[in-house]
N, C-alpha and C. Protein backbone atom coordinates (compact mmCIF):
# COMPACT_ATOMS: atom_id res chain seq x y z
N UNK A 1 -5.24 89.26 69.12
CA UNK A 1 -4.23 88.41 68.52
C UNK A 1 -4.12 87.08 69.26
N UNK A 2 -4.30 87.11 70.61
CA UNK A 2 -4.43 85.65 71.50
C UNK A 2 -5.56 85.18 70.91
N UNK A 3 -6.55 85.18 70.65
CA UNK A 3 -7.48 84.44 70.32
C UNK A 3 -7.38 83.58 69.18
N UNK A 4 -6.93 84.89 68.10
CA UNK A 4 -6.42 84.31 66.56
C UNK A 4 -5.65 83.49 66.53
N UNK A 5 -4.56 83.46 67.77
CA UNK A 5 -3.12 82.78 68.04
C UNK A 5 -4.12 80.94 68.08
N UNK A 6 -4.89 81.12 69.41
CA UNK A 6 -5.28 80.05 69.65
C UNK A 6 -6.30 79.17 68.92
N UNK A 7 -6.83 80.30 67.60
CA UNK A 7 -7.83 79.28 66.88
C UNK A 7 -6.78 78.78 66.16
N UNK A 8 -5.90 79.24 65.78
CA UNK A 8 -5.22 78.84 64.59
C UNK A 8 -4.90 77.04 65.37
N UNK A 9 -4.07 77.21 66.16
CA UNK A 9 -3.06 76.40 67.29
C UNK A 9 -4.52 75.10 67.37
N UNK A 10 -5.63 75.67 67.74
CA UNK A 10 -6.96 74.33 67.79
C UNK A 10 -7.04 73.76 66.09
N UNK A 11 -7.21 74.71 64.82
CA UNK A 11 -7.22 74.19 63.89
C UNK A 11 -6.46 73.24 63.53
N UNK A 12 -5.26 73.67 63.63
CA UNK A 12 -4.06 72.86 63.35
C UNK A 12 -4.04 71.42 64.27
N UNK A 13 -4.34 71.49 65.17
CA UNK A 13 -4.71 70.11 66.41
C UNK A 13 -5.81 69.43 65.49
N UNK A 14 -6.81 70.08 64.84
CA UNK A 14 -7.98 69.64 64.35
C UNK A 14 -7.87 68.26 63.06
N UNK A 15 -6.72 69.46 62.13
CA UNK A 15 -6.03 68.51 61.63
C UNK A 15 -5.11 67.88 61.38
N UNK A 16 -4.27 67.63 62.69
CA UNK A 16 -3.49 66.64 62.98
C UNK A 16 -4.61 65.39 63.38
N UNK A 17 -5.58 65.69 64.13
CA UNK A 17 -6.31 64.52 64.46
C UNK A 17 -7.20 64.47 63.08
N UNK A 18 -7.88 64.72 62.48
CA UNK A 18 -8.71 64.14 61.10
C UNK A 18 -7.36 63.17 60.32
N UNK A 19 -6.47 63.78 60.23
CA UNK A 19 -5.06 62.42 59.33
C UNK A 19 -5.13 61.51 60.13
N UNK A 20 -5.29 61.40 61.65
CA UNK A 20 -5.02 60.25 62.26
C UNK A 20 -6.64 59.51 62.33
N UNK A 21 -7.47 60.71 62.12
CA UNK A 21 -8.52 59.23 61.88
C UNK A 21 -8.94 59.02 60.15
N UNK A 22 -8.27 59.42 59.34
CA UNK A 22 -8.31 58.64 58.13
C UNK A 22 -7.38 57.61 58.13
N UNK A 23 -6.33 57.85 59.17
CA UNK A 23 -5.33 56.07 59.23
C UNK A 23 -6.47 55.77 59.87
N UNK A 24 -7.01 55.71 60.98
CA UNK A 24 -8.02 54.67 61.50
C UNK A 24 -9.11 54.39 60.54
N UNK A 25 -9.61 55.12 59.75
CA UNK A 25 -10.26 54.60 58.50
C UNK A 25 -9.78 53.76 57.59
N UNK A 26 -8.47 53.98 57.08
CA UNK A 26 -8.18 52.86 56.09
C UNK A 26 -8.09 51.31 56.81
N UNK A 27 -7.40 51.68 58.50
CA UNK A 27 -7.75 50.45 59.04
C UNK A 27 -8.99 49.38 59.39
N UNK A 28 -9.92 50.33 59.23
CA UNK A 28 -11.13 49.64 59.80
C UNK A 28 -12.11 49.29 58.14
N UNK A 29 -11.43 49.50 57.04
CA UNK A 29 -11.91 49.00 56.05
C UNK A 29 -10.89 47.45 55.51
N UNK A 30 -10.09 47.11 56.23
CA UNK A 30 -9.39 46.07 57.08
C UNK A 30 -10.31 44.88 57.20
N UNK A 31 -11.32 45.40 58.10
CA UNK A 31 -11.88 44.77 59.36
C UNK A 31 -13.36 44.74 58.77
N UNK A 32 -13.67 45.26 57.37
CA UNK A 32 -15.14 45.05 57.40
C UNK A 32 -16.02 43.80 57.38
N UNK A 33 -15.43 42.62 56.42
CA UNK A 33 -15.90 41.34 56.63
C UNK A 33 -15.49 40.83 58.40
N UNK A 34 -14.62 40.94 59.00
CA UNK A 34 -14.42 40.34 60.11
C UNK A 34 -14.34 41.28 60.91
N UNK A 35 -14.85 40.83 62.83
CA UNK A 35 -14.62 41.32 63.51
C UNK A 35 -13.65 42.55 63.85
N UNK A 36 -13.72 43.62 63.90
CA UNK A 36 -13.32 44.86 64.87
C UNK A 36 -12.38 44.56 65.82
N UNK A 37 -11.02 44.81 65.87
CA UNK A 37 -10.47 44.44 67.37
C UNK A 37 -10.85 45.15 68.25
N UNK A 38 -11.34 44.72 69.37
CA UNK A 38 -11.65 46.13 70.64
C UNK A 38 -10.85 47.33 70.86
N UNK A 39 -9.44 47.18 70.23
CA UNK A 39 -8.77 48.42 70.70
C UNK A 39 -8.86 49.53 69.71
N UNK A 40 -9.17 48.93 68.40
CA UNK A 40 -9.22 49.55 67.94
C UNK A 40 -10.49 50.18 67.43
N UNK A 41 -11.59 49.43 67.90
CA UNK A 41 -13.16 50.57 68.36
C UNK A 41 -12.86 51.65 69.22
N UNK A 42 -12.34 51.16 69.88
CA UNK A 42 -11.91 52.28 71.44
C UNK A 42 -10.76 53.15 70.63
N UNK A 43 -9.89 52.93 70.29
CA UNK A 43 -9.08 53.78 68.99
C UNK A 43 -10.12 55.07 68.60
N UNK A 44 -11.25 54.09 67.52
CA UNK A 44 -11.87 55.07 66.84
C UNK A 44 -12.80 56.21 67.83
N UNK A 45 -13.32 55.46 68.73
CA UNK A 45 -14.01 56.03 70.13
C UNK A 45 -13.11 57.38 70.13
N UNK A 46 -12.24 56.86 70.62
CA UNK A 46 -11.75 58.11 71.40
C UNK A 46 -11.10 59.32 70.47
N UNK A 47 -10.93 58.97 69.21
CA UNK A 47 -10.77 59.61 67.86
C UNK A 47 -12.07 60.50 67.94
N UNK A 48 -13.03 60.17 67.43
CA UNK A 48 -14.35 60.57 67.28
C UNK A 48 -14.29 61.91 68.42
N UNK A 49 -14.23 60.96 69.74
CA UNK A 49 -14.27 62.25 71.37
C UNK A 49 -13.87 63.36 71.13
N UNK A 50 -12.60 63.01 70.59
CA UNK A 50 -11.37 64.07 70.83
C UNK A 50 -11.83 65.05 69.41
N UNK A 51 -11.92 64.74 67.98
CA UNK A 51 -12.62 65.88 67.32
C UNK A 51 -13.45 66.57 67.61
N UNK A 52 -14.61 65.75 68.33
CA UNK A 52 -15.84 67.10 68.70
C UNK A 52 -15.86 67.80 69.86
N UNK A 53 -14.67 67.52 70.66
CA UNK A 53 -14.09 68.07 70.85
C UNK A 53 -13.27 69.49 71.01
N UNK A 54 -12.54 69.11 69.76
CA UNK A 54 -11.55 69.91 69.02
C UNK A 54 -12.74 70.85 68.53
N UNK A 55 -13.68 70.24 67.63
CA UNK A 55 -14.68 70.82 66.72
C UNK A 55 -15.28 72.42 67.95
N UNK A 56 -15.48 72.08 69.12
CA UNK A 56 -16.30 72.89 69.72
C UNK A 56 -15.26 73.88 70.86
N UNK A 57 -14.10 73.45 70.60
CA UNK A 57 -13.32 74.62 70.93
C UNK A 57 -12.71 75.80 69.90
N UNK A 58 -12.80 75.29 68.41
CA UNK A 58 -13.00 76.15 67.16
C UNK A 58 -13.91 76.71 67.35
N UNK A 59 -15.26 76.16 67.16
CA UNK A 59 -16.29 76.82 67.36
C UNK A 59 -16.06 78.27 68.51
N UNK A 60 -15.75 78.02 69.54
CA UNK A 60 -15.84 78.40 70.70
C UNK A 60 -15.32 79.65 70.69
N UNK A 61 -13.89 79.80 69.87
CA UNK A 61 -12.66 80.48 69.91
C UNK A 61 -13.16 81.62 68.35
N UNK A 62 -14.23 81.02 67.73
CA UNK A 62 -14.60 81.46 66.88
C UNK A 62 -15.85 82.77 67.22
N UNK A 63 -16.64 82.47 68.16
CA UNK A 63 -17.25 83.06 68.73
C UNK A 63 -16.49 84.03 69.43
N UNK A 64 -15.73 83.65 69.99
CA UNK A 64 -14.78 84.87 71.05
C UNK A 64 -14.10 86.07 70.19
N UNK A 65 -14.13 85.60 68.96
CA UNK A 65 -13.29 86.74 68.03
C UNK A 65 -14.08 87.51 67.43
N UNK A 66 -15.73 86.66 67.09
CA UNK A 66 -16.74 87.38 66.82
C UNK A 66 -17.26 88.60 67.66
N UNK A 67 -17.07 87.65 69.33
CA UNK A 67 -17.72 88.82 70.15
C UNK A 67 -16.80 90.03 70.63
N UNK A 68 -15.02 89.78 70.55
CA UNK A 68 -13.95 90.82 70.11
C UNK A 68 -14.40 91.89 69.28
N UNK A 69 -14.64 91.39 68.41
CA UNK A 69 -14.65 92.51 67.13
C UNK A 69 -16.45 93.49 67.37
N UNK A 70 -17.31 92.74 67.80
CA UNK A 70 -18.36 93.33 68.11
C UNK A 70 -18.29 94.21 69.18
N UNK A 71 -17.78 94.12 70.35
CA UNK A 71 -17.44 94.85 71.59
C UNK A 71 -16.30 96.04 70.66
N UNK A 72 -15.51 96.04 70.16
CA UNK A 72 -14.03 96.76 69.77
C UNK A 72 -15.67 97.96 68.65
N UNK A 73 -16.17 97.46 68.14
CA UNK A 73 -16.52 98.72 66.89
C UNK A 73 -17.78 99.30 67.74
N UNK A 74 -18.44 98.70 69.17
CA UNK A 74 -19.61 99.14 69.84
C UNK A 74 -18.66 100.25 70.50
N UNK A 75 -17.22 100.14 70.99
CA UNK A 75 -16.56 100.74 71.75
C UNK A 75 -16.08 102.24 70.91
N UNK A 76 -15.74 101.95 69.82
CA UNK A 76 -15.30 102.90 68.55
C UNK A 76 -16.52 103.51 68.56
N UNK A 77 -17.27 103.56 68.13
CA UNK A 77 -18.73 104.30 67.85
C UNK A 77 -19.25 104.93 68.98
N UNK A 78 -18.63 104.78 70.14
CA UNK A 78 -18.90 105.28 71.47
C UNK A 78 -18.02 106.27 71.35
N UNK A 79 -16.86 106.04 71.41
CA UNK A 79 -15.78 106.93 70.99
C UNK A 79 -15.70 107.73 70.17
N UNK A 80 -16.10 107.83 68.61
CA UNK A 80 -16.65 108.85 67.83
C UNK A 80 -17.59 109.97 68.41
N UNK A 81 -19.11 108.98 68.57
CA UNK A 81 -19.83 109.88 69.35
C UNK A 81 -19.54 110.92 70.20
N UNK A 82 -18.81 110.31 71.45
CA UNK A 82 -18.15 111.36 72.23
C UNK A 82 -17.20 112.57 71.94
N UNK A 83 -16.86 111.99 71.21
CA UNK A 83 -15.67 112.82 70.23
C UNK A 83 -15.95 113.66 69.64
N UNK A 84 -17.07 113.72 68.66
CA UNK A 84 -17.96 114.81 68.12
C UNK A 84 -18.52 115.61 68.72
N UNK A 85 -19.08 115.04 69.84
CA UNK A 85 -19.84 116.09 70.19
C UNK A 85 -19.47 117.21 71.41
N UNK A 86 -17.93 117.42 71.38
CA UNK A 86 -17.86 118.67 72.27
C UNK A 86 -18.30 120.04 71.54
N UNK A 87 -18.20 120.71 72.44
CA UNK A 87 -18.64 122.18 72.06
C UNK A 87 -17.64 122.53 71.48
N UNK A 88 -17.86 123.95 70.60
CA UNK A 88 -16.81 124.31 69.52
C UNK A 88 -15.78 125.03 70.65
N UNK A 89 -14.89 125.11 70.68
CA UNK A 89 -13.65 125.38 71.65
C UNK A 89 -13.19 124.80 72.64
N UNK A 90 -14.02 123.65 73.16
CA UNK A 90 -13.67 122.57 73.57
C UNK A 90 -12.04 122.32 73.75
N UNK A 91 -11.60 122.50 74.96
CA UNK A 91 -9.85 122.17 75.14
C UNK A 91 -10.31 120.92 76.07
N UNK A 92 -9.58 119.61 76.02
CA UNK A 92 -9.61 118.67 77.10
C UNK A 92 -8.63 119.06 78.27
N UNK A 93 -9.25 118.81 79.11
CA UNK A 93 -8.08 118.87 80.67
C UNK A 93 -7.42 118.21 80.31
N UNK A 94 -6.28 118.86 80.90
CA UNK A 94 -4.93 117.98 80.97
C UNK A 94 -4.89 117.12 82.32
């Protein structure tokens, strides 16, 4: 559930920043006949950073839930196995 907690929490960051770089898009269609202000290259710069960023801690968090769920049913199937196969009268120690 932490993991799920935290992709969600990166998605949502993901797109809070994509709205803020479609305002930097409508701004920089502003600016296409004329010069770019520097701050706002560095604006888009660091826009850009910060998604792929964002992009590769989704990714990341995405993988971790993949490799959750792969470890959890390798662990179950271990657990079956074992489970089956006592002998017929089999009592577990207490």
């Amino acid at each position: 559930e932490g993991v799920e907690l935290e992709l969600k929490q990166a998605e949502a960051r993901h797109e809070q920043l994509m709205k803020r770089r479609e305002a930097l898009n409508r701004e920089i269609e502003f600016y296409q006949k004329r010069a770019m202000p520097t701050t706002l290259a560095a604006a888009v710069r660091d826009m850009d950073s910060e998604l792929s960023a964002q992009t590769s801690v989704i990714e990341a968090k995405r993988r971790d839930i993949e490799s959750i769920r792969t470890r959890y049913e390798q662990d179950r199937s271990r657990y079956i196995t074992l489970t089956e196969s006592r002998p017929p009268g089999y009592v577990a120690p207490r």
